[in-house]
C-alpha atoms as a PDB file:
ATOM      1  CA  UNK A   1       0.000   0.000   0.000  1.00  0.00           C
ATOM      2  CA  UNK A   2       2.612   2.544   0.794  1.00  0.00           C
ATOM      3  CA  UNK A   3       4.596   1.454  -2.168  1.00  0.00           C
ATOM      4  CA  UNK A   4       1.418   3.132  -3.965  1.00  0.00           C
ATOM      5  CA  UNK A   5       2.112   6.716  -3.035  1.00  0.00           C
ATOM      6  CA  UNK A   6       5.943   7.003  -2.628  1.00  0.00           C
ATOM      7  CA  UNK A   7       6.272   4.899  -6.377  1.00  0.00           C
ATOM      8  CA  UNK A   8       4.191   7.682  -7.489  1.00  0.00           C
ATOM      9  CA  UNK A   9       5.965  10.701  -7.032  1.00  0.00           C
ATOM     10  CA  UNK A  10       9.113   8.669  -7.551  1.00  0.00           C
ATOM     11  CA  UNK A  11       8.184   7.990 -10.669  1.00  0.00           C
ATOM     12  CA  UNK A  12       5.575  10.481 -12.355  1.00  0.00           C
ATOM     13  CA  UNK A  13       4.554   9.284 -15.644  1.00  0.00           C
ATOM     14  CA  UNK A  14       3.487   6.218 -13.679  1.00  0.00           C
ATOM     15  CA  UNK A  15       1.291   8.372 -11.787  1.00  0.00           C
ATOM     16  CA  UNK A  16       0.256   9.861 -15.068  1.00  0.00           C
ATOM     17  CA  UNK A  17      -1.188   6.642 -16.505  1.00  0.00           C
ATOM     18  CA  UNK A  18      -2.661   5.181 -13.355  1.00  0.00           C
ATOM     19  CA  UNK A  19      -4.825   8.616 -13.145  1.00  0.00           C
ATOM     20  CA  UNK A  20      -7.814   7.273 -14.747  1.00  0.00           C
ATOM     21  CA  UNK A  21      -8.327   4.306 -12.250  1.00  0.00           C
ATOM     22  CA  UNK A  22      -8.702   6.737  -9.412  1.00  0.00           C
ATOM     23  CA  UNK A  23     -12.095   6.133  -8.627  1.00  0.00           C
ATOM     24  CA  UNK A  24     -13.032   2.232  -9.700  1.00  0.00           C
ATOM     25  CA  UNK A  25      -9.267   1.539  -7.104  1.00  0.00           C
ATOM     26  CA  UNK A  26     -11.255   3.939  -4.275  1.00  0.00           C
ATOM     27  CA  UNK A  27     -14.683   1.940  -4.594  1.00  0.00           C
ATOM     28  CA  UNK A  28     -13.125  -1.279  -5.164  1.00  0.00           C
ATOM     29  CA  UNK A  29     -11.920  -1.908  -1.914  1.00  0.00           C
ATOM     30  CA  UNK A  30     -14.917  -1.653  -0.477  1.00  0.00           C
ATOM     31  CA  UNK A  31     -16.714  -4.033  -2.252  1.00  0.00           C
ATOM     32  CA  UNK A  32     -13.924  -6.361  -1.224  1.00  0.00           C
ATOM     33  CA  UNK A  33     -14.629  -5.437   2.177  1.00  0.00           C
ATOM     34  CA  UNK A  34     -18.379  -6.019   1.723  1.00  0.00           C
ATOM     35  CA  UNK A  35     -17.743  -9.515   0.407  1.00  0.00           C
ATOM     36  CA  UNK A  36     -15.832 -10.459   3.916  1.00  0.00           C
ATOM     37  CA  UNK A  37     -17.879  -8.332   6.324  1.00  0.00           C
ATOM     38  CA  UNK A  38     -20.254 -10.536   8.980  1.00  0.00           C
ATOM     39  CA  UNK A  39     -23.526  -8.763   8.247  1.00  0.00           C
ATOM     40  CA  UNK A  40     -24.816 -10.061  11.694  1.00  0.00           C
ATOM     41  CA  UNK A  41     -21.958  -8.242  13.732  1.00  0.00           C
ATOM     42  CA  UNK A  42     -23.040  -5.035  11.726  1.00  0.00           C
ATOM     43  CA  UNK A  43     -26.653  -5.042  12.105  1.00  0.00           C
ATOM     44  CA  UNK A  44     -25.913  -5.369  15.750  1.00  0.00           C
ATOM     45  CA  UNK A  45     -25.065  -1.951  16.111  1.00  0.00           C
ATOM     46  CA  UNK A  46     -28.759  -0.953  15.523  1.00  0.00           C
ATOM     47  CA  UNK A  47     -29.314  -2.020  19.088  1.00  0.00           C
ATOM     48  CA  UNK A  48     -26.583   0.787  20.316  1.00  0.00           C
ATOM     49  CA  UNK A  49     -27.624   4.373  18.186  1.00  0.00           C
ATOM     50  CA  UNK A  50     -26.694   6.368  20.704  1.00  0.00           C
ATOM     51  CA  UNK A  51     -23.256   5.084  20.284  1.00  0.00           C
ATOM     52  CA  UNK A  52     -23.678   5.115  16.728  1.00  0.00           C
ATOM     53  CA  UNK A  53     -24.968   8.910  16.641  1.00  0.00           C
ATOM     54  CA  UNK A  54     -22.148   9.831  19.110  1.00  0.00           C
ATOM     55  CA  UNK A  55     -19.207   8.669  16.735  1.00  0.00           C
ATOM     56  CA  UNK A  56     -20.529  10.551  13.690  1.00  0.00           C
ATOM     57  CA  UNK A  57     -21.215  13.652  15.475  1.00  0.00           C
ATOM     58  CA  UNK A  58     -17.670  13.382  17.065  1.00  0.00           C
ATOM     59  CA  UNK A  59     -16.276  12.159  13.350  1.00  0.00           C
ATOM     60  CA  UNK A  60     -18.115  14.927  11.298  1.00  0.00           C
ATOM     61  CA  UNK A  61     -18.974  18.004  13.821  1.00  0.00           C
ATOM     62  CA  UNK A  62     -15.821  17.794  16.837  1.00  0.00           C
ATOM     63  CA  UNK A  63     -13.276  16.533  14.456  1.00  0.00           C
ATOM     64  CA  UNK A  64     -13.164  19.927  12.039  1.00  0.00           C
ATOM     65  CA  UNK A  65     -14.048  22.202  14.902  1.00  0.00           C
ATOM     66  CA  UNK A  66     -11.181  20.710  16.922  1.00  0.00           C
ATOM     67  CA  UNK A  67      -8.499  21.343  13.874  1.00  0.00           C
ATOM     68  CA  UNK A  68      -9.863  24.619  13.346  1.00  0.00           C
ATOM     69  CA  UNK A  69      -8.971  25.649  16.355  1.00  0.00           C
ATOM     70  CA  UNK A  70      -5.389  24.175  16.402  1.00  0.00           C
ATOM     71  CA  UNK A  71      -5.159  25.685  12.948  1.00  0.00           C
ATOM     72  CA  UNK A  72      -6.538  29.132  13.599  1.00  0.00           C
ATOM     73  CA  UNK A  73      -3.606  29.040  17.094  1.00  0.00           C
ATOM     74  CA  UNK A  74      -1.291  28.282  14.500  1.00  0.00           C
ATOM     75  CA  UNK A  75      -1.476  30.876  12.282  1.00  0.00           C
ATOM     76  CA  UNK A  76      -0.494  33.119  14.246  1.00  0.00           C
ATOM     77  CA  UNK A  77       2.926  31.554  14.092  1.00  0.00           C
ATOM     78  CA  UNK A  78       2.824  31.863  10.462  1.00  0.00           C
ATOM     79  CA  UNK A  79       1.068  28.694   9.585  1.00  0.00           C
ATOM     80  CA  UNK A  80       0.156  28.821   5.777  1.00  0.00           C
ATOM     81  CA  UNK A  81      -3.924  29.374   5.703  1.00  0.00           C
ATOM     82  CA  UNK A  82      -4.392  27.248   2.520  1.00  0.00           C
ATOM     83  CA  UNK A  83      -2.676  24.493   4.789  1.00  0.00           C
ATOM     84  CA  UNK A  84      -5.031  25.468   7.692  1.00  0.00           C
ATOM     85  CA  UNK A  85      -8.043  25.213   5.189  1.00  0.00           C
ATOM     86  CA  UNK A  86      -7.019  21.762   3.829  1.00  0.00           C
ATOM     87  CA  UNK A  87      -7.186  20.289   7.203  1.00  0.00           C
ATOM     88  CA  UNK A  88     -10.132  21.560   8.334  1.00  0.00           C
ATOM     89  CA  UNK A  89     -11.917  20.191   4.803  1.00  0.00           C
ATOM     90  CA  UNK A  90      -9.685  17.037   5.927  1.00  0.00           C
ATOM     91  CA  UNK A  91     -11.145  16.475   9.330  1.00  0.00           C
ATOM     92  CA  UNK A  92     -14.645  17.334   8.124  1.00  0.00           C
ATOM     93  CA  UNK A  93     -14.926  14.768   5.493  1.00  0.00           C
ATOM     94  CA  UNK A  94     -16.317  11.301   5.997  1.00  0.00           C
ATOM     95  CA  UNK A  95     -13.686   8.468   6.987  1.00  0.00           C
ATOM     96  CA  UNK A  96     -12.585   7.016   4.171  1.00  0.00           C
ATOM     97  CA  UNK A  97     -14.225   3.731   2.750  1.00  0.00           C
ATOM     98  CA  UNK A  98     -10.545   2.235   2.761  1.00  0.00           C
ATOM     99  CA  UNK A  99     -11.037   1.943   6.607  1.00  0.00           C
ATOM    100  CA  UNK A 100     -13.498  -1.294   5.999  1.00  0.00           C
ATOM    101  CA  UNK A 101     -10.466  -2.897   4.169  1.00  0.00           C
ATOM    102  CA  UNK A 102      -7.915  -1.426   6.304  1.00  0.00           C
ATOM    103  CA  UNK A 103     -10.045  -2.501   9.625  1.00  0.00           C
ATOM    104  CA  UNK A 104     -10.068  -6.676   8.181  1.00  0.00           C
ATOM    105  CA  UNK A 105      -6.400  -5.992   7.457  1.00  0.00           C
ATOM    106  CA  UNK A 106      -5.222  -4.939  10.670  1.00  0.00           C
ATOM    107  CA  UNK A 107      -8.032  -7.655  12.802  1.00  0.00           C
ATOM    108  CA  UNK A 108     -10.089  -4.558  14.203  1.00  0.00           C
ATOM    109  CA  UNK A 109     -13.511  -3.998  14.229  1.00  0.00           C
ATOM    110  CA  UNK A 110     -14.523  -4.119  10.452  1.00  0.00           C
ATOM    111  CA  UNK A 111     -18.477  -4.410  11.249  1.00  0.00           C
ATOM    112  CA  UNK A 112     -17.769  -1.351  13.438  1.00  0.00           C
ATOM    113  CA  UNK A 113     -15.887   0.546  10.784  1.00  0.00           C
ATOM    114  CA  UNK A 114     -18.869  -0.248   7.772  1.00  0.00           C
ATOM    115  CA  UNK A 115     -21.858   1.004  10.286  1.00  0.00           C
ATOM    116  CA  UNK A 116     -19.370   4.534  11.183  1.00  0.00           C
ATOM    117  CA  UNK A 117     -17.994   4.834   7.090  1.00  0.00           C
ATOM    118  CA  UNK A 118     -21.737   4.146   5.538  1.00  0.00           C
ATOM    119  CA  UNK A 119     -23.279   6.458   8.376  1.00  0.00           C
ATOM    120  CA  UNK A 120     -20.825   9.266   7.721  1.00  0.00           C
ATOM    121  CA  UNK A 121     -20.797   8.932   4.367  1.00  0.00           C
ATOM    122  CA  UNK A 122     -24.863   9.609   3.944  1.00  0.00           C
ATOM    123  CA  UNK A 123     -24.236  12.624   6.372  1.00  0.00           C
ATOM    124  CA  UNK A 124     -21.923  14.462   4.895  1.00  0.00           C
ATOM    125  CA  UNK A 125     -23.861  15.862   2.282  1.00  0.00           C
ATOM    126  CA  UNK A 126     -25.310  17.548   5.257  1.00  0.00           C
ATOM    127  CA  UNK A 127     -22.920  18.695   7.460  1.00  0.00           C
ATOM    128  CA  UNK A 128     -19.661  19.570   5.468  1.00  0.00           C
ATOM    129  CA  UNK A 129     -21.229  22.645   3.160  1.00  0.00           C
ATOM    130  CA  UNK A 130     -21.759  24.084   6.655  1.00  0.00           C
ATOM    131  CA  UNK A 131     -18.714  22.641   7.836  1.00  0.00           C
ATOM    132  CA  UNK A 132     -16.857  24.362   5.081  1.00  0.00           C
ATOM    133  CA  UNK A 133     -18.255  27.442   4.798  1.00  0.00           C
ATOM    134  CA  UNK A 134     -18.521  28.135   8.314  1.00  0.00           C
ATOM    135  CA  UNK A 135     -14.471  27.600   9.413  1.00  0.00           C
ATOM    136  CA  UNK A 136     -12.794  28.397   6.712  1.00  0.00           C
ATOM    137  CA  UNK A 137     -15.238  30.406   4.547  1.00  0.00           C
ATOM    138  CA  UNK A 138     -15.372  27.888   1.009  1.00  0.00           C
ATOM    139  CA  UNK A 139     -18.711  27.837  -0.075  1.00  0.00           C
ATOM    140  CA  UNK A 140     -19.594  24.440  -2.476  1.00  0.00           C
ATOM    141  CA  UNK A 141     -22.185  25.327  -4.771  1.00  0.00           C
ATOM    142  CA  UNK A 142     -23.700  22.416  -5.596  1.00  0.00           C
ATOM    143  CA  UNK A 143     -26.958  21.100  -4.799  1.00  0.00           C
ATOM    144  CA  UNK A 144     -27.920  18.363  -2.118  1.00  0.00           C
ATOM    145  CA  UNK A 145     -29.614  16.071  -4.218  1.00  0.00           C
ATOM    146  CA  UNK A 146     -26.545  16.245  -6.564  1.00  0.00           C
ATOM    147  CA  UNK A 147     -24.333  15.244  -4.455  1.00  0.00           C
ATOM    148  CA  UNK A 148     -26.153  12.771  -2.868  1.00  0.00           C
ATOM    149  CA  UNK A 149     -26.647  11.462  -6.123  1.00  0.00           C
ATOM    150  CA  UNK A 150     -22.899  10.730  -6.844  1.00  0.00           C
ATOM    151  CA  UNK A 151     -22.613   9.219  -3.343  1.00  0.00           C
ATOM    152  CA  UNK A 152     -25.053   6.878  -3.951  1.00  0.00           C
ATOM    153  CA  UNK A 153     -23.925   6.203  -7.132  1.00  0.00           C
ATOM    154  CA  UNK A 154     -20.240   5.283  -5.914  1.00  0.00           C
ATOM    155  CA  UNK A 155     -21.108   3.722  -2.669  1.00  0.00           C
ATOM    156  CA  UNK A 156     -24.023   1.939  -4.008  1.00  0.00           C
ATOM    157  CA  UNK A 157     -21.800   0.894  -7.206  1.00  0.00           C
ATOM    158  CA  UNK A 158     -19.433  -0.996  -4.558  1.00  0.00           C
ATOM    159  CA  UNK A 159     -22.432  -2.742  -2.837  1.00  0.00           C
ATOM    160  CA  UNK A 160     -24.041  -3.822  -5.690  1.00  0.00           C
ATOM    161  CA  UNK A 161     -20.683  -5.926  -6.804  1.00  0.00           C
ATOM    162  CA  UNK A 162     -20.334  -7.408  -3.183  1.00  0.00           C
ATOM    163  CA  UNK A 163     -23.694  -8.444  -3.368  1.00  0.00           C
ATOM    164  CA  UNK A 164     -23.565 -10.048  -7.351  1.00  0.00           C
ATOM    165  CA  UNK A 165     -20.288 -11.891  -5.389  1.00  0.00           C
ATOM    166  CA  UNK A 166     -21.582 -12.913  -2.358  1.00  0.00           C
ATOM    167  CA  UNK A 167     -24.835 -13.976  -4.195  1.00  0.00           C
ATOM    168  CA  UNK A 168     -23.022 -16.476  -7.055  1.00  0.00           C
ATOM    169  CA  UNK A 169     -20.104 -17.558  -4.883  1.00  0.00           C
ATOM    170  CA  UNK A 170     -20.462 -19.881  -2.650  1.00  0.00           C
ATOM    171  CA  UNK A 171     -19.366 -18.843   1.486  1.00  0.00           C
ATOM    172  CA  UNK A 172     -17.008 -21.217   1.618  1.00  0.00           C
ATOM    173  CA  UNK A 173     -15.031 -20.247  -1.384  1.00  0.00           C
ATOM    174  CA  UNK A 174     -14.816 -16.654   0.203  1.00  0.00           C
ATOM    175  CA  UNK A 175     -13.640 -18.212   3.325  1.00  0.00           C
ATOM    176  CA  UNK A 176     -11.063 -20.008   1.475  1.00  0.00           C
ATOM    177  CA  UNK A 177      -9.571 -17.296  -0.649  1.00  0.00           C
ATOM    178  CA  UNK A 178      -8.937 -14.653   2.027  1.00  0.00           C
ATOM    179  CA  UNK A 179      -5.692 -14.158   1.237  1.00  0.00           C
ATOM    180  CA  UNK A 180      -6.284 -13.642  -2.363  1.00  0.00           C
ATOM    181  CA  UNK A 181      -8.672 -11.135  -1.473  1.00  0.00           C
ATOM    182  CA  UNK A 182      -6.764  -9.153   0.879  1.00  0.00           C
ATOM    183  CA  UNK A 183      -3.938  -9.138  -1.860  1.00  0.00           C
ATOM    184  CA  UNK A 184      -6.800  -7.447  -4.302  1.00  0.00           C
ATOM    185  CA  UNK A 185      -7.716  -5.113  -1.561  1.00  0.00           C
ATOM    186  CA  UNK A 186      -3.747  -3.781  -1.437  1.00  0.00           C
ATOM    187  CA  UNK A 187      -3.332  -3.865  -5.293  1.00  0.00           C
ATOM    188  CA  UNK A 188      -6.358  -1.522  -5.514  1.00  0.00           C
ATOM    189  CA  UNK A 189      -5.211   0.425  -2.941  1.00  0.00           C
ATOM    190  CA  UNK A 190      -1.977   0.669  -4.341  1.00  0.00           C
ATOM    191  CA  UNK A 191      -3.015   2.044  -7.793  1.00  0.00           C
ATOM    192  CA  UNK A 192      -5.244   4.394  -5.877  1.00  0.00           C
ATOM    193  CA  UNK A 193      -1.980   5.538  -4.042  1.00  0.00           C
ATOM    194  CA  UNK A 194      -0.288   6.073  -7.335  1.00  0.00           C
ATOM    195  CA  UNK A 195      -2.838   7.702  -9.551  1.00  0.00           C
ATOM    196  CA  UNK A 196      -3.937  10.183  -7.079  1.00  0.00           C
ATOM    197  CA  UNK A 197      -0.164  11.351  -7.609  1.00  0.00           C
ATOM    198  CA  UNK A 198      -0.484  12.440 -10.565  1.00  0.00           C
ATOM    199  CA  UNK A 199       0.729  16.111 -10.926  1.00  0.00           C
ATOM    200  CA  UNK A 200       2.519  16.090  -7.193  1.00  0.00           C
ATOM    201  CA  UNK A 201       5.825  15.496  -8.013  1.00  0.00           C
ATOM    202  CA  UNK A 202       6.301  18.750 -10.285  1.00  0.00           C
ATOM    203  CA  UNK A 203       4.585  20.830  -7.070  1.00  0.00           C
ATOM    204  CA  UNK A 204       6.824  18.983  -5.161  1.00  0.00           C
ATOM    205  CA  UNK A 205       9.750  20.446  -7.253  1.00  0.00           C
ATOM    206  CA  UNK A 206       8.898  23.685  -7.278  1.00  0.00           C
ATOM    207  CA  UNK A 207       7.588  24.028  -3.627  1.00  0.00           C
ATOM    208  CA  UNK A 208       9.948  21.834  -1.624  1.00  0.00           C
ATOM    209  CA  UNK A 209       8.723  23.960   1.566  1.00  0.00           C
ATOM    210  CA  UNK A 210       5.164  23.919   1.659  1.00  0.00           C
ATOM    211  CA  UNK A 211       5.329  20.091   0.201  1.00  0.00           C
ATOM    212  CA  UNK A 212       7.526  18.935   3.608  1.00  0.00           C
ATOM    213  CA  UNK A 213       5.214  21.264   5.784  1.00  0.00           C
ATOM    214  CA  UNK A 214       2.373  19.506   4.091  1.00  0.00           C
ATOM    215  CA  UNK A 215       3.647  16.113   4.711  1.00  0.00           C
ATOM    216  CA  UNK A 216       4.678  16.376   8.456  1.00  0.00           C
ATOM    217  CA  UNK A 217       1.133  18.416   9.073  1.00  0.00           C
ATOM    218  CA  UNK A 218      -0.671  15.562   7.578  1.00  0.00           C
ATOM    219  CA  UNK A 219       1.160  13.176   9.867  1.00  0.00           C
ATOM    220  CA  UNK A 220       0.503  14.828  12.564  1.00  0.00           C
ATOM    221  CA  UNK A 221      -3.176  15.897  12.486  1.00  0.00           C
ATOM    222  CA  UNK A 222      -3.648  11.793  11.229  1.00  0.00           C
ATOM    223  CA  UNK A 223      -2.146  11.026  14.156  1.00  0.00           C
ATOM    224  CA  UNK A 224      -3.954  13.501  16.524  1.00  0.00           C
ATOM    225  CA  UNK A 225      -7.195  13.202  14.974  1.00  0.00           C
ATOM    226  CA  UNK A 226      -6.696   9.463  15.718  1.00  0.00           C
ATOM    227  CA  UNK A 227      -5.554   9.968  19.529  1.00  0.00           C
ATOM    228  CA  UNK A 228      -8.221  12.396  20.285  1.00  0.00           C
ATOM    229  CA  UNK A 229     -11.119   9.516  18.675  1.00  0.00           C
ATOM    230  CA  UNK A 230      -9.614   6.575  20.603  1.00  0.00           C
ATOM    231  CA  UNK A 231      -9.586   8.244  24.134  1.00  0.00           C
ATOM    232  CA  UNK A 232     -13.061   9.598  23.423  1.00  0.00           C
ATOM    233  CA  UNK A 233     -13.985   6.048  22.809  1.00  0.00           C
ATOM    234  CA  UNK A 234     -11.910   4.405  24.842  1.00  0.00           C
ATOM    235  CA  UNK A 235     -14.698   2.818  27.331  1.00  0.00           C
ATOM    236  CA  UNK A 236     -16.588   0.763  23.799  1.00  0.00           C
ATOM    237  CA  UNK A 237     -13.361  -1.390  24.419  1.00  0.00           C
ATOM    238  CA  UNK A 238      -9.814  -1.728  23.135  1.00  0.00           C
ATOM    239  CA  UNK A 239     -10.467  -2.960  19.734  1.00  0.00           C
ATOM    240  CA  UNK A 240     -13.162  -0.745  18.772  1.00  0.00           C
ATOM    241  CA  UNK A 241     -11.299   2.210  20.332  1.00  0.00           C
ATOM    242  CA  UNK A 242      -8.605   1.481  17.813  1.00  0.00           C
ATOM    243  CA  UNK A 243     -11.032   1.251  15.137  1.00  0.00           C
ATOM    244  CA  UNK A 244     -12.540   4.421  16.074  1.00  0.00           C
ATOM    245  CA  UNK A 245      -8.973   6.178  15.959  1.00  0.00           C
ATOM    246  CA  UNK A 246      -8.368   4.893  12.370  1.00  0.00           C
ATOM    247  CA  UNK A 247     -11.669   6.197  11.174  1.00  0.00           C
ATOM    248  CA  UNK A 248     -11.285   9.267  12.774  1.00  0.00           C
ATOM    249  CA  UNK A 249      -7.999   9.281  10.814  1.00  0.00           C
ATOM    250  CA  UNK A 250      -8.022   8.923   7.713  1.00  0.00           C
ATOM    251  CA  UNK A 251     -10.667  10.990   6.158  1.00  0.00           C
ATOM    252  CA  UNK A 252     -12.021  10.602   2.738  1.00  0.00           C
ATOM    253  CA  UNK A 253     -10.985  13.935   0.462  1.00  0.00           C
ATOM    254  CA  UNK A 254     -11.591  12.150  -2.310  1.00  0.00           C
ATOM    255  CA  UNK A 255     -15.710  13.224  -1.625  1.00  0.00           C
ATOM    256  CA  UNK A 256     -14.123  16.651  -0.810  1.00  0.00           C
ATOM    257  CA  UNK A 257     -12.432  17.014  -4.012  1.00  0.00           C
ATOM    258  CA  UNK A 258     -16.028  16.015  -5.541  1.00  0.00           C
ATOM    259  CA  UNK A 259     -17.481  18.560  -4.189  1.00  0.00           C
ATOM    260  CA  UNK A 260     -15.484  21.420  -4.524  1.00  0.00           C
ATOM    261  CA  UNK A 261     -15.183  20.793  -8.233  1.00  0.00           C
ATOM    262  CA  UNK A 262     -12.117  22.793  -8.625  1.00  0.00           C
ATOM    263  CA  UNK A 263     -13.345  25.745  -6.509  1.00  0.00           C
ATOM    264  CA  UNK A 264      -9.973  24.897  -3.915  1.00  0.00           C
ATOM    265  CA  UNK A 265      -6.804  26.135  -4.525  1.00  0.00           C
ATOM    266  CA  UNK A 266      -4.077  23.510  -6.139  1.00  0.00           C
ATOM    267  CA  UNK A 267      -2.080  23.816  -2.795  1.00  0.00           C
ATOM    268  CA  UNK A 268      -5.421  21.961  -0.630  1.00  0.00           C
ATOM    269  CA  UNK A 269      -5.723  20.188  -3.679  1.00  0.00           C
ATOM    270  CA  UNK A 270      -1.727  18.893  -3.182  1.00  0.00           C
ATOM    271  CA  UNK A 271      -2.413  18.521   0.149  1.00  0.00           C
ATOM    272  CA  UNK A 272      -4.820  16.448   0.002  1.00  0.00           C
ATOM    273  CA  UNK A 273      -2.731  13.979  -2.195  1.00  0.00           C
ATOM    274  CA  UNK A 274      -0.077  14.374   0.168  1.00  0.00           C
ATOM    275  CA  UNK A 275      -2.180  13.438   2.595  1.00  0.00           C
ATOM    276  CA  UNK A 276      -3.124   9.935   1.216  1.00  0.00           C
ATOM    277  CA  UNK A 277       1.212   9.299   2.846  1.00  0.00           C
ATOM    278  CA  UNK A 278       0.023   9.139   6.249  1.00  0.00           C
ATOM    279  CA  UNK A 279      -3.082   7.291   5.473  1.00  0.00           C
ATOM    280  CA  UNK A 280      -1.072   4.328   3.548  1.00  0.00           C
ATOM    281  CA  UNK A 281       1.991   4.425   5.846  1.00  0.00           C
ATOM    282  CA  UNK A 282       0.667   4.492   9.390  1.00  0.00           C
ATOM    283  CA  UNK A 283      -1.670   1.260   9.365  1.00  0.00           C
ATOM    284  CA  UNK A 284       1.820  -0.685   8.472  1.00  0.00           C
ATOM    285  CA  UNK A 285       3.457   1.523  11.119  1.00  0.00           C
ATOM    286  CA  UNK A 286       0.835   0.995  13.696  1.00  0.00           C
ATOM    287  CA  UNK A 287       0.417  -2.589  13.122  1.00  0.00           C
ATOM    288  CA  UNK A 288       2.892  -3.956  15.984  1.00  0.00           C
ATOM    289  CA  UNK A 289       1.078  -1.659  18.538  1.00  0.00           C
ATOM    290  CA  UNK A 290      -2.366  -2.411  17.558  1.00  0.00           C
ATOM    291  CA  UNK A 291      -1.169  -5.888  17.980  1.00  0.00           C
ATOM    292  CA  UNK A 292       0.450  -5.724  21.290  1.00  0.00           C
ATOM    293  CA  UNK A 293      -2.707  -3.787  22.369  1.00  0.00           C
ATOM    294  CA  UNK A 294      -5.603  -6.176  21.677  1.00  0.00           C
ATOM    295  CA  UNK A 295      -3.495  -8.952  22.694  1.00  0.00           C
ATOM    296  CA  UNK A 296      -4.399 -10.504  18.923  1.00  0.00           C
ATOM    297  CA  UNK A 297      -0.950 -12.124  17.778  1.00  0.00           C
ATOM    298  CA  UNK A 298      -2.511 -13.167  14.556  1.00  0.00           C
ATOM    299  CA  UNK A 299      -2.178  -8.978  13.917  1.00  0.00           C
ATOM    300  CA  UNK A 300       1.230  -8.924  14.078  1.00  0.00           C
ATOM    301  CA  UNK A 301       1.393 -11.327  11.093  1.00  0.00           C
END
């Protein structure tokens, strides 16, 4: 997965060419994820919307205000307030749909992560033109049923395939082949990594600067965003804690970038691509502690 994003400024033209798989490598993954996910363990959330309605509202409402605030503090040091804006659009996007995958990957709590990533992602429509607008003043003209429209046409793309799957494959052949699926799950992800890329390494040239602030700012507002989710949660349990911290995490701009429809300036847009470094790196990163802290050994593997 990280290969994805470092190959692709290493190596632009690659970049270049992958570009027009960016969204079929962002959806597929989540069908892949659909095709795994225990449906039961899912719809037992329904029993618990109160936990349910506090993770979006913390996810979609806390998460932006919170980074505005850090953001606004830092600009007064002489923080850059395109940087401050992309991070605030950051933290006010949905999780990314990634996280299902990324949750069976790393043995969390992948039921968890579908109810929180399928949630958010119907509510965001809603709350980041206000979101948006509000903090950091960008106003997306576009209309609510439009853009509910191309949600529903990208998430409901990926469960359509999950469900053709999982309704002319047989269980146990899914069962079997988990391995072969994970391995599609990281190829897609990896060409998602790369295309998204495309046009970065040039920036990267010419802005060395803002491209490292970018980078260690999207590190460290992952990371934070992350902390700040799993000690809010911390009392669901250890596991879905964790899970909570990567969703809070990594944050889909892809649905940003939708939205805006070129109305951002190229340096969010940059940042946002940088931003996809954290998001690939970390899980491998974090793997050994997520391990040593559910006490699950078959993580570490």
């Amino acid at each position: 997965m990280a290969a994805g994003v470092l190959v692709g400024l290493a190596v632009p033209p690659l970049a270049t060419l992958a570009r027009p798989l960016l969204v079929p490598t962002l959806l597929i993954p989540l069908a892949l994820a659909l095709v795994r996910l225990d449906w039961a363990a899912a719809g037992a959330w329904r029993r618990r919307p109160a936990v349910v309605a506090a993770l979006l509202a913390f996810i979609l409402v806390a998460s932006p205000v919170l980074v505005w605030a850090i953001t606004r503090a830092l600009e007064r040091a002489g923080f850059p307030a395109t940087l401050s804006q992309a991070l605030v659009l950051m933290a006010a996007s949905s999780p990314i749909v990634s996280n299902v995958a990324i949750a069976l990957l790393l043995r969390l709590d992948a039921p968890l992560a579908v109810v929180v990533v399928l949630g958010g992602t119907a509510l965001v429509p809603l709350t980041l033109p206000i979101a948006a607008e509000a903090l950091v003043g960008v106003s997306i003209d576009m209309s609510l049923a439009e853009f509910m429209v191309r949600l529903l046409l990208m998430v409901g793309g990926a469960f359509l395939a999950a469900w053709l799957i999982r309704r002319f494959v047989p269980a146990r052949v899914l069962a079997a082949n988990h391995e072969l699926l994970d391995g599609l799950t990281v190829l897609n992800l990896l060409l998602f990594g790369l295309a998204i890329m495309d046009g970065v390494t040039a920036y990267a040239i010419a802005r060395p600067g803002y491209v490292a602030l970018a980078i260690a700012a999207a590190y460290l507002f992952n990371l934070l965003l992350q902390a700040a989710g799993g000690l809010a949660f911390r009392r669901l349990g250890t596991t879905e804690a964790l899970t909570v911290a990567l969703l809070c995490g990594n944050c889909n701009m892809g649905l940003v970038l939708v939205a805006l429809e070129g109305r951002a300036s190229f340096d969010v847009v940059v940042f946002f691509a940088l931003a996809q470094i954290p998001m690939y790196t970390l899980p491998a990163l974090l793997k050994p502690v997520y391990a040593r802290l559910t006490g699950a050994p078959s993580a570490a593997r």
